[in-house]
C-alpha atoms as a PDB file:
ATOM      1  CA  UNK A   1      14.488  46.187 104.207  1.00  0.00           C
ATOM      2  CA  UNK A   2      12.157  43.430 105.178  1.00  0.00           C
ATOM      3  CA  UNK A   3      10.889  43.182 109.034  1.00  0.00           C
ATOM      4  CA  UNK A   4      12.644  39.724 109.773  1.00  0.00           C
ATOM      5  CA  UNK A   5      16.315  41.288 108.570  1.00  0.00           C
ATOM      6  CA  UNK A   6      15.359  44.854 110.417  1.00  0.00           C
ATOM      7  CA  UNK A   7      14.894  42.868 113.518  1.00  0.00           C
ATOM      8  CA  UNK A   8      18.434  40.825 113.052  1.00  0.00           C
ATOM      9  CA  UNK A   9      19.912  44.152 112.837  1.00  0.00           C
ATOM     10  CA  UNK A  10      18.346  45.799 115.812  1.00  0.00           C
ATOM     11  CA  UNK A  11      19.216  42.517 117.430  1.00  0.00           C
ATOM     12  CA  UNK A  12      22.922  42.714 116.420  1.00  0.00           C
ATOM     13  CA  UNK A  13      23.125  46.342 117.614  1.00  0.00           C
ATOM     14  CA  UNK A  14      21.306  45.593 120.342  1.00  0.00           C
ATOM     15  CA  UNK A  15      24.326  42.629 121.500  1.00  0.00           C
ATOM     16  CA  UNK A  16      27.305  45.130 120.499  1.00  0.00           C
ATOM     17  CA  UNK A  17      25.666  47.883 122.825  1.00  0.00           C
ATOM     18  CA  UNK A  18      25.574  45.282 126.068  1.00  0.00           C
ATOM     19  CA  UNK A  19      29.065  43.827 125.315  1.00  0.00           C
ATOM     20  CA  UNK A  20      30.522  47.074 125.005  1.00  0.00           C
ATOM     21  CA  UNK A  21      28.666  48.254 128.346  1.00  0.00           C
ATOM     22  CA  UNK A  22      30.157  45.198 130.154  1.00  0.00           C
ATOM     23  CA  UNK A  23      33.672  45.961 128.817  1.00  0.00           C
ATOM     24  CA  UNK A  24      33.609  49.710 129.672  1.00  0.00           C
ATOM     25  CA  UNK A  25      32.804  48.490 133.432  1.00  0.00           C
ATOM     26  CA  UNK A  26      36.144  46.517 133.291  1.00  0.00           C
ATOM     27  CA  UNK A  27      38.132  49.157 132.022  1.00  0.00           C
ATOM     28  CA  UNK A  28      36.760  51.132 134.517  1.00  0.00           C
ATOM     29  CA  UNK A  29      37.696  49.106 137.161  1.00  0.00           C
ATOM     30  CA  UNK A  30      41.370  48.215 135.796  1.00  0.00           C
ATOM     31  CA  UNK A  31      41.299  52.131 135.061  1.00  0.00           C
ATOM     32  CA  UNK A  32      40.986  53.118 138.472  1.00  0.00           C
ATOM     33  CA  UNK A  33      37.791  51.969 140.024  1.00  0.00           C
ATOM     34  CA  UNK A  34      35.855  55.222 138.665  1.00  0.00           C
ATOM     35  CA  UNK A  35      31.903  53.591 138.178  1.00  0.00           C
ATOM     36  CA  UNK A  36      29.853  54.334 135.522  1.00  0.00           C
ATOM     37  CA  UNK A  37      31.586  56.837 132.751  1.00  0.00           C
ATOM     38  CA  UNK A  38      33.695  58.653 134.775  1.00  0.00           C
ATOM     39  CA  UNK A  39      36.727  57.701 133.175  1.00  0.00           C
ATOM     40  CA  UNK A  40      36.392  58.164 129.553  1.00  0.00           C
ATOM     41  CA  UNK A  41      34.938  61.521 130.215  1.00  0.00           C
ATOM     42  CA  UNK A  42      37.685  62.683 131.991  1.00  0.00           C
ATOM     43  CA  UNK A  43      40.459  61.056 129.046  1.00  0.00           C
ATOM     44  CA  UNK A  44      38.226  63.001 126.445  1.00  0.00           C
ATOM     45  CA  UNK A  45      36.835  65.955 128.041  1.00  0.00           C
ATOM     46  CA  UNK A  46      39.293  68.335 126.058  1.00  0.00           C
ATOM     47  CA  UNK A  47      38.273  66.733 122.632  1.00  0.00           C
ATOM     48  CA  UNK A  48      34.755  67.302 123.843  1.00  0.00           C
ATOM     49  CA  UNK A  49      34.546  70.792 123.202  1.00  0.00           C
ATOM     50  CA  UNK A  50      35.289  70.574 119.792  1.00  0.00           C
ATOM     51  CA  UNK A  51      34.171  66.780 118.535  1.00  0.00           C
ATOM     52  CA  UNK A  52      30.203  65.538 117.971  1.00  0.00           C
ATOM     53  CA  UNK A  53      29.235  63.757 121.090  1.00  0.00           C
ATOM     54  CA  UNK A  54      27.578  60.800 118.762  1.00  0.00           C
ATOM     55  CA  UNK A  55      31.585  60.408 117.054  1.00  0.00           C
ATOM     56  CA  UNK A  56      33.459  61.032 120.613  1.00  0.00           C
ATOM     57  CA  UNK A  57      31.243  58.152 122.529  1.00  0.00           C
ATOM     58  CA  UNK A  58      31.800  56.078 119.198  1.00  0.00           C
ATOM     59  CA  UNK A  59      35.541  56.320 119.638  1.00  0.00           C
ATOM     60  CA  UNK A  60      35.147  55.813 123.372  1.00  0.00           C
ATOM     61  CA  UNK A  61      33.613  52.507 122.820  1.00  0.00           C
ATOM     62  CA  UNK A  62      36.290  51.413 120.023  1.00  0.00           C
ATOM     63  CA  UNK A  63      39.163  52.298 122.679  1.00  0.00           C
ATOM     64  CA  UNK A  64      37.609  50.708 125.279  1.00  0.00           C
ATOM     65  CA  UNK A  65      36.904  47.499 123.783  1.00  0.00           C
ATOM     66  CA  UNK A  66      40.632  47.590 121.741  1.00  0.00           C
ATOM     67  CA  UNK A  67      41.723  48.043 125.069  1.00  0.00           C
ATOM     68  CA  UNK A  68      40.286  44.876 127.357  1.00  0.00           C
ATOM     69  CA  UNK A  69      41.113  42.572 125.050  1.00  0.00           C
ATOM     70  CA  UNK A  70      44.543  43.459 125.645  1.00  0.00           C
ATOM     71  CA  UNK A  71      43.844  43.653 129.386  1.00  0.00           C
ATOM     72  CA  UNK A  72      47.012  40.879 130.893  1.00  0.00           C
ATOM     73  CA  UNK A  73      46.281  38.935 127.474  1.00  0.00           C
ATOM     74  CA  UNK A  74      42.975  37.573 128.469  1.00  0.00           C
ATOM     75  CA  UNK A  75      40.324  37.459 125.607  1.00  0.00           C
ATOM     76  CA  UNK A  76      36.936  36.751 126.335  1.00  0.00           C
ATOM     77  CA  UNK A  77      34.757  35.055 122.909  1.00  0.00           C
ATOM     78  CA  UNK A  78      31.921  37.307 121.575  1.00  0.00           C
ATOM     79  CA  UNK A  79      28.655  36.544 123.388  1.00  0.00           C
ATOM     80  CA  UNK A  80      27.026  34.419 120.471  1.00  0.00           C
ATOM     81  CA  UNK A  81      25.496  31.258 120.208  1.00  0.00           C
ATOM     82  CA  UNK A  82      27.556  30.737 116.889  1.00  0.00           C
ATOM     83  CA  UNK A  83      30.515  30.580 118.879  1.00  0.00           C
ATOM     84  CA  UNK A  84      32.171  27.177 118.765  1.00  0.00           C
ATOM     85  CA  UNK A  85      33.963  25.725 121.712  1.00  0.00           C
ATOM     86  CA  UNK A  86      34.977  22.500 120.051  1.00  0.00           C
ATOM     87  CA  UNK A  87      37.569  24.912 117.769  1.00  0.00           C
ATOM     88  CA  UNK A  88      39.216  25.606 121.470  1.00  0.00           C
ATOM     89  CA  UNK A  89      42.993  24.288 121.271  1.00  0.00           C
ATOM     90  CA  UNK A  90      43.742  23.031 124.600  1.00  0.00           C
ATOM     91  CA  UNK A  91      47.117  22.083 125.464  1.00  0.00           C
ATOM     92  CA  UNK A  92      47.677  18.675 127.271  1.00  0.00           C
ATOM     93  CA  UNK A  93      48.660  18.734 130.702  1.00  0.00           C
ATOM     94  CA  UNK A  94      51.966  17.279 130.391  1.00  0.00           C
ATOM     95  CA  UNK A  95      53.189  20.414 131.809  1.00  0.00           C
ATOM     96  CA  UNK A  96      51.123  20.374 135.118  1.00  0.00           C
ATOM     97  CA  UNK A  97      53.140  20.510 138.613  1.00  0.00           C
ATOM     98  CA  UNK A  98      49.718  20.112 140.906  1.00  0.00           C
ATOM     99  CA  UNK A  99      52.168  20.835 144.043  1.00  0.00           C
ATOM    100  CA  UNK A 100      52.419  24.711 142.830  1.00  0.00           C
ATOM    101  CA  UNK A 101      48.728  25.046 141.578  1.00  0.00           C
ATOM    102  CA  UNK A 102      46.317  26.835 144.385  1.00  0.00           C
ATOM    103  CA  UNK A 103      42.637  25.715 143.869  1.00  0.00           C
ATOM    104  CA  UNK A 104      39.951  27.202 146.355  1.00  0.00           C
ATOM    105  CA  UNK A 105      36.690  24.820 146.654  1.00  0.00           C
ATOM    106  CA  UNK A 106      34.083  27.163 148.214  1.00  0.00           C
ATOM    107  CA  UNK A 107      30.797  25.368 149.417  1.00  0.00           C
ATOM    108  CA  UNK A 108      28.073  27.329 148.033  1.00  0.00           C
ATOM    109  CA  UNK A 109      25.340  28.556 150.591  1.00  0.00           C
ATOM    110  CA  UNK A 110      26.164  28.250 154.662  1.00  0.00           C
ATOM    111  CA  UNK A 111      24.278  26.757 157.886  1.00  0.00           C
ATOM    112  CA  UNK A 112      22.476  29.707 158.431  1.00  0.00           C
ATOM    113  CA  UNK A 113      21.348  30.272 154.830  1.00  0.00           C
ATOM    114  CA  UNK A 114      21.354  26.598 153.201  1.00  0.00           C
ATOM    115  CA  UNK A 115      19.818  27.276 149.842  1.00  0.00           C
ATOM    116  CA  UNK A 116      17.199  25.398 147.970  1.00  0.00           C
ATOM    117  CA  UNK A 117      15.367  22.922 149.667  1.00  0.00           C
ATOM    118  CA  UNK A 118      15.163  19.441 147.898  1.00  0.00           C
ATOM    119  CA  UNK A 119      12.485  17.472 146.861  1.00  0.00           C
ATOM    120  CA  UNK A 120      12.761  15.645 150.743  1.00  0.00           C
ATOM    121  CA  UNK A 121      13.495  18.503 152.140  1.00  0.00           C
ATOM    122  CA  UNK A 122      17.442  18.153 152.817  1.00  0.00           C
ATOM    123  CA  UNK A 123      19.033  21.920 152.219  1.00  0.00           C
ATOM    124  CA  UNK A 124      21.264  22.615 149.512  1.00  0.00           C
ATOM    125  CA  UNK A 125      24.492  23.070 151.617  1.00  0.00           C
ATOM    126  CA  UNK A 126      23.930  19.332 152.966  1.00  0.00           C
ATOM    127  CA  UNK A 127      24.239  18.434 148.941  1.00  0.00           C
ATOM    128  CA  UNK A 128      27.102  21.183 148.553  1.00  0.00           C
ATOM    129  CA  UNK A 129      29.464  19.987 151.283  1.00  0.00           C
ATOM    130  CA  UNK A 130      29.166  16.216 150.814  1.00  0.00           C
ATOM    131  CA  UNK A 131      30.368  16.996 147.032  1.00  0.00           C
ATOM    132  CA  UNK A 132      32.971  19.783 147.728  1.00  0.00           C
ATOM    133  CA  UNK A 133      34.395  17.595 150.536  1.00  0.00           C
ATOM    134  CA  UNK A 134      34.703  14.675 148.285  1.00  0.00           C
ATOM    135  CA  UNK A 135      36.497  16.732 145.453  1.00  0.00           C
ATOM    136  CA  UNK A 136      38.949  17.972 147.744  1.00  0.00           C
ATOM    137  CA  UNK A 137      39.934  14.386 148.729  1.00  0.00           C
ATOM    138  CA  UNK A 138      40.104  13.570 145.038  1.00  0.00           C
ATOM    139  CA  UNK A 139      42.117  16.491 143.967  1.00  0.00           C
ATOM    140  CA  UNK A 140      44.570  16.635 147.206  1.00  0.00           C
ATOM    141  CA  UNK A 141      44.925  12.396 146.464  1.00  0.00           C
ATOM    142  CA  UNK A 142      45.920  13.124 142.994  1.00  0.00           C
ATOM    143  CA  UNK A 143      48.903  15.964 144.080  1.00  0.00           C
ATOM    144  CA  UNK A 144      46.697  19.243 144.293  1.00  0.00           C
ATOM    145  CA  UNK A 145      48.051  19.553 147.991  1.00  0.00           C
ATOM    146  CA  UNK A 146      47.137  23.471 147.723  1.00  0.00           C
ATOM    147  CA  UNK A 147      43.247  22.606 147.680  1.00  0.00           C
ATOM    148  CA  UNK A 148      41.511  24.743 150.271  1.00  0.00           C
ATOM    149  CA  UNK A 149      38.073  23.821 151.226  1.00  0.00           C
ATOM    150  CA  UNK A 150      36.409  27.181 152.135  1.00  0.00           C
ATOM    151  CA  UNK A 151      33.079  27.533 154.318  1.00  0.00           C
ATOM    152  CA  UNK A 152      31.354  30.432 155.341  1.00  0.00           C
ATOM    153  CA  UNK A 153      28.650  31.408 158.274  1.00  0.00           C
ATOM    154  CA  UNK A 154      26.344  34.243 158.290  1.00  0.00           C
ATOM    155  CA  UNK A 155      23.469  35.148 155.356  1.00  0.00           C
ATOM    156  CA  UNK A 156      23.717  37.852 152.901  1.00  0.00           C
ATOM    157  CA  UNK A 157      26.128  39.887 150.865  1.00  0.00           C
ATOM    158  CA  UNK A 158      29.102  39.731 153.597  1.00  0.00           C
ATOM    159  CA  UNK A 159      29.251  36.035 153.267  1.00  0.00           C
ATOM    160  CA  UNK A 160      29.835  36.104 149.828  1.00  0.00           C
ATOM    161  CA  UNK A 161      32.080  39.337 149.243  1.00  0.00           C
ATOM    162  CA  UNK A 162      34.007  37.198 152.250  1.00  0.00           C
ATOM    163  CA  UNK A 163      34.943  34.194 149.764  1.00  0.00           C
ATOM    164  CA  UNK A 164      36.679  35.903 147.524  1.00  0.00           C
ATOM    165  CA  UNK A 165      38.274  37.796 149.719  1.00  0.00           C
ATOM    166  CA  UNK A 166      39.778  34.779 151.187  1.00  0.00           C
ATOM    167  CA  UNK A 167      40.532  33.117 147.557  1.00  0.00           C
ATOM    168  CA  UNK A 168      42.167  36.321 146.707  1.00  0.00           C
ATOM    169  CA  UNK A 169      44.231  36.232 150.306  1.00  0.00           C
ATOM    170  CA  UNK A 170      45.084  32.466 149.391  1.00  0.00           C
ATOM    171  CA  UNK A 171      46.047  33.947 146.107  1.00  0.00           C
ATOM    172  CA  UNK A 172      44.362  30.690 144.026  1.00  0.00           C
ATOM    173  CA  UNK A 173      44.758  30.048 140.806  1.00  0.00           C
ATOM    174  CA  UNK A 174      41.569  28.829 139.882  1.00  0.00           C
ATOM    175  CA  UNK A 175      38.388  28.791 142.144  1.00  0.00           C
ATOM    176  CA  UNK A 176      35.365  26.340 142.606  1.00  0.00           C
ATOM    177  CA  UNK A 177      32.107  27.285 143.870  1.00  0.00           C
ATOM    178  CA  UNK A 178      29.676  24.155 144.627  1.00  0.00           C
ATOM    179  CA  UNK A 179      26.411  24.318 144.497  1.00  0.00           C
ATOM    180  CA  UNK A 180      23.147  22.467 143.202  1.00  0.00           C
ATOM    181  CA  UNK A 181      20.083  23.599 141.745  1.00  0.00           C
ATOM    182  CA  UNK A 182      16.781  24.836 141.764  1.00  0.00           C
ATOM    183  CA  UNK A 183      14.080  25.747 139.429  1.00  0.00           C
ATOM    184  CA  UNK A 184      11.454  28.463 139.469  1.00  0.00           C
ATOM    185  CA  UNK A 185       8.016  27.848 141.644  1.00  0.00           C
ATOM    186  CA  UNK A 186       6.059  28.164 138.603  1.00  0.00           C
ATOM    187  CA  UNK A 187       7.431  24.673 137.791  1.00  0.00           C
ATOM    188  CA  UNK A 188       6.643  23.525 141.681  1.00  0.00           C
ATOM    189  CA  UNK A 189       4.351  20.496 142.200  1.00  0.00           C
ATOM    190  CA  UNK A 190       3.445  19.521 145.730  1.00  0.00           C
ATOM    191  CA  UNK A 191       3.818  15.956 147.143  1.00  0.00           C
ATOM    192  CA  UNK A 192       3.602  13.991 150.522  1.00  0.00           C
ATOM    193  CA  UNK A 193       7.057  12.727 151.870  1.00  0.00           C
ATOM    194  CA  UNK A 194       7.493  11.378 155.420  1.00  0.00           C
ATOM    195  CA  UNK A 195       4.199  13.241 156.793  1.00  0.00           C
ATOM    196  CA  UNK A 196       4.838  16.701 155.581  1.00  0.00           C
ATOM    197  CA  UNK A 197       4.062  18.149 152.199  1.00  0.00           C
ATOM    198  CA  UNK A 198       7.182  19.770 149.737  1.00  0.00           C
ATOM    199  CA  UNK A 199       7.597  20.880 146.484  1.00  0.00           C
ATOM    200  CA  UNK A 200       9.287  19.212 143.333  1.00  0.00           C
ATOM    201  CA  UNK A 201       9.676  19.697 139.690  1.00  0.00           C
ATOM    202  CA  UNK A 202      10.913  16.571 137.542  1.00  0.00           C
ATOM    203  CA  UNK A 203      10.874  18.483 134.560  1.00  0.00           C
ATOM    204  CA  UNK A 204      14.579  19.118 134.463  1.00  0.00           C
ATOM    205  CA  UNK A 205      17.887  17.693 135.472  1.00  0.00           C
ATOM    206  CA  UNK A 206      21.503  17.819 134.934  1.00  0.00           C
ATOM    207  CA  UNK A 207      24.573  20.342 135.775  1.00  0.00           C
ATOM    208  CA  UNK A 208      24.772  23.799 134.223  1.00  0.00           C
ATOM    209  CA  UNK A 209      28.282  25.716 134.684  1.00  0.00           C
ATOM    210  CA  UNK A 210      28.265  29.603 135.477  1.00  0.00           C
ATOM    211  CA  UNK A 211      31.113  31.730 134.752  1.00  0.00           C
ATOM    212  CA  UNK A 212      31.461  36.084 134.283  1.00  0.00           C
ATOM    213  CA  UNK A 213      32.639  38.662 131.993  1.00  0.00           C
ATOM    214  CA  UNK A 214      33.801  40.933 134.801  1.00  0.00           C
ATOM    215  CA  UNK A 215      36.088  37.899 136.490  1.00  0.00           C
ATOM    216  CA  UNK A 216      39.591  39.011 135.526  1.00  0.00           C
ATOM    217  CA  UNK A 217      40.477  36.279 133.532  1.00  0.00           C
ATOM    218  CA  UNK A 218      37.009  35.947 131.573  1.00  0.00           C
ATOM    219  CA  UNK A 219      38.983  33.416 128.786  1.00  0.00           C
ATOM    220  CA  UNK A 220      40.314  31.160 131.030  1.00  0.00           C
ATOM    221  CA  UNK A 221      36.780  30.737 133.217  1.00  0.00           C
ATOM    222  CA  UNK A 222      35.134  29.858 130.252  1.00  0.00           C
ATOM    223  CA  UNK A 223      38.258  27.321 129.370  1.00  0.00           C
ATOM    224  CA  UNK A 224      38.037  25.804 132.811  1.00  0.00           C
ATOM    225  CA  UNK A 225      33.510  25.123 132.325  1.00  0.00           C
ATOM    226  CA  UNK A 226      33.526  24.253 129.616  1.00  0.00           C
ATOM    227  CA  UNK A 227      36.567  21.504 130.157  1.00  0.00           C
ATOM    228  CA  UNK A 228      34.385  20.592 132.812  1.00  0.00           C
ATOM    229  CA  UNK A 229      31.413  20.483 130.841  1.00  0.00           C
ATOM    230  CA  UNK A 230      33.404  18.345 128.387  1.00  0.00           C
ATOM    231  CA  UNK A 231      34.457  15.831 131.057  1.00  0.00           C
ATOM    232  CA  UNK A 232      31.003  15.494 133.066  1.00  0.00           C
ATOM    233  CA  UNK A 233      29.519  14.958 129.338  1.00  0.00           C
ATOM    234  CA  UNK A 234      32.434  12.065 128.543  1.00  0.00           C
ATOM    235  CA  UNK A 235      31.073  10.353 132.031  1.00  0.00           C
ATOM    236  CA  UNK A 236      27.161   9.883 130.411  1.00  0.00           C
ATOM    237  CA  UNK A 237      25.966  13.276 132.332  1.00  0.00           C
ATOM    238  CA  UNK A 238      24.121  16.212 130.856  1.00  0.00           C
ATOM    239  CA  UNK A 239      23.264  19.781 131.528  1.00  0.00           C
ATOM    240  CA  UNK A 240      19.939  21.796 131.585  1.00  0.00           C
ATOM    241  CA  UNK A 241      18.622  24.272 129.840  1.00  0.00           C
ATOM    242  CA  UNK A 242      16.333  25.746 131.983  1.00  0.00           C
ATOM    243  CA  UNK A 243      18.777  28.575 133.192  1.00  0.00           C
ATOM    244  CA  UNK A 244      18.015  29.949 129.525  1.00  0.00           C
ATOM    245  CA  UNK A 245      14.233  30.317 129.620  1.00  0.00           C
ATOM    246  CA  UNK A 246      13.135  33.406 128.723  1.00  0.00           C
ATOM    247  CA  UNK A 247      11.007  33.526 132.134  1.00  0.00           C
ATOM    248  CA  UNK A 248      11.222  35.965 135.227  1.00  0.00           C
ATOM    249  CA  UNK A 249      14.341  34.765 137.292  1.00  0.00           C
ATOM    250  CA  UNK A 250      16.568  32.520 134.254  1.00  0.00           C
ATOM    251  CA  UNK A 251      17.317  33.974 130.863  1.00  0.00           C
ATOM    252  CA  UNK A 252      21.078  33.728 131.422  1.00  0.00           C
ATOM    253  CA  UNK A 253      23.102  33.471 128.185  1.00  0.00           C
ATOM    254  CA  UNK A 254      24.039  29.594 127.218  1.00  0.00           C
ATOM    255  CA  UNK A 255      27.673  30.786 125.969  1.00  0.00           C
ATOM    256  CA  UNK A 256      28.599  27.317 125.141  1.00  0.00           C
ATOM    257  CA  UNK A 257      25.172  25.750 124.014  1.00  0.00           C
ATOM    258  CA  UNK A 258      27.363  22.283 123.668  1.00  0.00           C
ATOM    259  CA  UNK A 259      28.821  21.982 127.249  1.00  0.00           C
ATOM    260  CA  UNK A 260      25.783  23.823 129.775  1.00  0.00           C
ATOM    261  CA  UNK A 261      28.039  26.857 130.191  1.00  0.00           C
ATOM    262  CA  UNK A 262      25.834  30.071 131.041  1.00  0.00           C
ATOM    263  CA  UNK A 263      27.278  33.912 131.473  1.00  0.00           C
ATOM    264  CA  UNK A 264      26.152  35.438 134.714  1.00  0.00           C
ATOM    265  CA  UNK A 265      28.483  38.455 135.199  1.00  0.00           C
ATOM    266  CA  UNK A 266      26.923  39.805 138.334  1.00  0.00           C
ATOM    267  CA  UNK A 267      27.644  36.407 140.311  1.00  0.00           C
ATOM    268  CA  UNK A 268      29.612  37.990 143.223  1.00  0.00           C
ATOM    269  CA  UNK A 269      32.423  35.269 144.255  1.00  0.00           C
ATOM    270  CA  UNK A 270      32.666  35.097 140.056  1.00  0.00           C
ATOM    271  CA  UNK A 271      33.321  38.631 139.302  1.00  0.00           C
ATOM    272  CA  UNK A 272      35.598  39.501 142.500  1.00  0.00           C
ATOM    273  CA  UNK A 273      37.760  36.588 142.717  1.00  0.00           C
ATOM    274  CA  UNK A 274      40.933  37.672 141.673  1.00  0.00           C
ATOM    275  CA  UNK A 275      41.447  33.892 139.322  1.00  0.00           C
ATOM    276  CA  UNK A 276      39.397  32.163 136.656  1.00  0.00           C
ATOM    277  CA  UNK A 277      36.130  30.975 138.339  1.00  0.00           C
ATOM    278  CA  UNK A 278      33.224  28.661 138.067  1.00  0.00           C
ATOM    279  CA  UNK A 279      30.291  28.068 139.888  1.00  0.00           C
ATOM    280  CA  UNK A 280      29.146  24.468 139.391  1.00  0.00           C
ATOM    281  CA  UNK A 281      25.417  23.309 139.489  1.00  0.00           C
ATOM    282  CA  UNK A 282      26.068  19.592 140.044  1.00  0.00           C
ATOM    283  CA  UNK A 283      22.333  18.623 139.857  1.00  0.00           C
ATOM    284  CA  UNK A 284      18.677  19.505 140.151  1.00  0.00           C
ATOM    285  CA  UNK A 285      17.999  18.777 143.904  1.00  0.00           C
ATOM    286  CA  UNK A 286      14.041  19.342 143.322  1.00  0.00           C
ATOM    287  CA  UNK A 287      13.603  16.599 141.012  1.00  0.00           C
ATOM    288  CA  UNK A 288      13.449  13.681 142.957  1.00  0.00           C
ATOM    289  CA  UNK A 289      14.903  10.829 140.723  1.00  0.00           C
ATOM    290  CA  UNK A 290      18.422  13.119 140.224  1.00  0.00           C
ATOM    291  CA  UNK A 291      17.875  14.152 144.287  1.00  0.00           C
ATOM    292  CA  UNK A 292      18.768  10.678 144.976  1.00  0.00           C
ATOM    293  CA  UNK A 293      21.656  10.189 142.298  1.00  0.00           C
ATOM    294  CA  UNK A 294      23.405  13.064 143.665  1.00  0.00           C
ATOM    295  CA  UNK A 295      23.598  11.657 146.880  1.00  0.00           C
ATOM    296  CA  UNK A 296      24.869   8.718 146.241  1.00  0.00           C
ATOM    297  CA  UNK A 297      28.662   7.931 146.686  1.00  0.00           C
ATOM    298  CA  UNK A 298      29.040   6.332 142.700  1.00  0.00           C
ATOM    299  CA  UNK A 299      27.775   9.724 141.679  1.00  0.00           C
ATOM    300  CA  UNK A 300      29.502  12.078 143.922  1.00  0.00           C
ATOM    301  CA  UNK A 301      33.339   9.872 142.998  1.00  0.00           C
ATOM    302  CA  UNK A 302      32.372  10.143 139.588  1.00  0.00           C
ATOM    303  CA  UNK A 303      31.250  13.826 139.303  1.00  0.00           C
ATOM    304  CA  UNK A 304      35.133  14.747 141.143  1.00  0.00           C
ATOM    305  CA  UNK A 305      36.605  12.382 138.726  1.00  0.00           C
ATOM    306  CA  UNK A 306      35.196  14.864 136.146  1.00  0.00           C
ATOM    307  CA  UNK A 307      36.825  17.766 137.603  1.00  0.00           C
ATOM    308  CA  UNK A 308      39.537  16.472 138.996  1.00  0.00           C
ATOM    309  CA  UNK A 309      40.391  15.806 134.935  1.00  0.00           C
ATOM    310  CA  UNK A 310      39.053  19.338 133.982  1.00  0.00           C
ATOM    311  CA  UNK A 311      42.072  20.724 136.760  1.00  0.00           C
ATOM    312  CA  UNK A 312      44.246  18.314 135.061  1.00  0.00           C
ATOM    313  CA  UNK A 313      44.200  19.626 131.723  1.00  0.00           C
ATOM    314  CA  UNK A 314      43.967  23.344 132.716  1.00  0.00           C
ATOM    315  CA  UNK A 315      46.715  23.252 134.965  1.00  0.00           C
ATOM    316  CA  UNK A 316      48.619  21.993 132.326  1.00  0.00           C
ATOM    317  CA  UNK A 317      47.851  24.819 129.874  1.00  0.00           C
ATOM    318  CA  UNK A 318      48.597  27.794 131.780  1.00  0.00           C
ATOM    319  CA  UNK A 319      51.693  29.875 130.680  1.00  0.00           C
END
């Protein structure tokens, strides 16, 4: 076998192992919220004795797999870059009652920890709560009256196990989380604005959409980016790709390499949100030409135009 097709098989094993990791975590949670392996060694510890351990893990994996993508009829696409969202039937939304459909709009980051600072120096959540505030005007205007704007205080984990915890009390049926973007420092240039001296990068701009495996309804987070995607791309925006650098702090998995949607599974009001979920990186705040698009009002009305479209349609296709 040559080199270059010995690596495309390691490569290919390599993928089947990680998917099949991620899947045995969600059958371990819908299973009884055992971590790690618990569960299929208890299911197979009689068969133990007697089969290989290579065939019984094998056959562990199979059933596991077999078994999520049956889990409430929610099928998440193979993690591949061949994977073709364009294919995607999506039903129209002639069948939407916005009255009955719950969406939460969580503003990413609080007072107390804003996020990124932008190339002026305004913190993220300033960005954040002008934009989620605007998109629950434009949703709630066009019927969504069950749009709930949630904000958080505090820093740390509890903030954010506390958002979906209050999705999941709202009981939503498809959550929001607004945010906008960074890079890493090793992109940082410094500059001189209004006397003091911050850091920008005007290599890259655009949105990037972030959704997880381990949500419960992985298919229909993916459905929701990447009609998003779709509909900020219809408007004349684009995404980034720096979120897929193969550098210390990125990497994440472009999913949908033609709509800016990434895989981060371990995104914590993503995977415990008990509805399909999104986080939404409306812009790079660091680079200072898209800093000032983003604030303006044009850009913010047509952004929620985008999404308020993206609800549209979704709404419209669920069972």
């Amino acid at each position: 076998m040559k080199p270059s097709k010995y690596r495309k098989v390691l490569n290919a094993y390599s993928m089947l192992m990680e998917e099949a990791k991620y899947r045995l975590i969600v059958m371990d949670t819908v299973l009884g919220g055992q971590t790690g392996w618990a569960w299929p060694q208890k299911i197979f510890a009689p068969v133990g004795a007697v089969v290989r351990p290579s065939l019984l893990i094998c056959l562990t994996l199979a059933i596991s797999i077999a078994l999520f993508y049956k889990i409430e009829g929610d099928v998440i696409p193979p993690p591949s870059t061949s994977y073709n969202p364009i294919r995607l039937n999506y039903r129209t939304a002639t069948s939407c009652n916005p009255q009955d459909f719950r969406i939460a709009i969580d503003v990413g980051h609080t007072i107390e920890a804003p996020g990124a600072l932008s190339a002026r120096g305004v913190p993220e959540y300033t960005f954040n709560i002008s934009l989620a505030e605007r998109l629950v005007k434009a949703l709630k205007d066009a019927g969504f009256d069950r749009t709930y704007l949630l904000t958080m205080r505090g820093i740390g984990k509890p903030q954010l196990i506390q958002r979906s915890v209050r999705a999941n009390t709202l009981q939503v049926d498809l959550f929001v989380s607004v945010h906008h973007d960074d890079v890493q420092p090793k992109y940082y240039s410094s500059w001189q604005y209004n006397g003091k001296t911050l850091h920008f990068s005007d290599k890259f701009s655009g949105f990037s959409l972030f959704m997880s495996y381990i949500n419960a309804y992985p298919a229909k987070s993916l459905r929701f980016a990447q009609l998003v995607g779709a509909e900020l791309m219809a408007r004349g925006m684009h995404f980034t790709t720096h979120h897929a650098e193969n550098i210390s702090g990125e990497r994440r998995q472009l999913i949908d390499p033609e709509r800016g949607v990434y895989r981060y599974d371990q995104l914590i009001v993503l995977k415990n949100t008990k509805a399909p979920s999104v986080l939404i990186e409306a812009g790079v705040i660091v680079n200072r030409a898209e800093e000032v698009l983003l604030t303006s009002p044009e850009r913010q009305e047509l952004f929620s135009k985008a999404v308020l479209a993206a609800a549209n349609q979704f709404c419209g296709s669920q069972e």
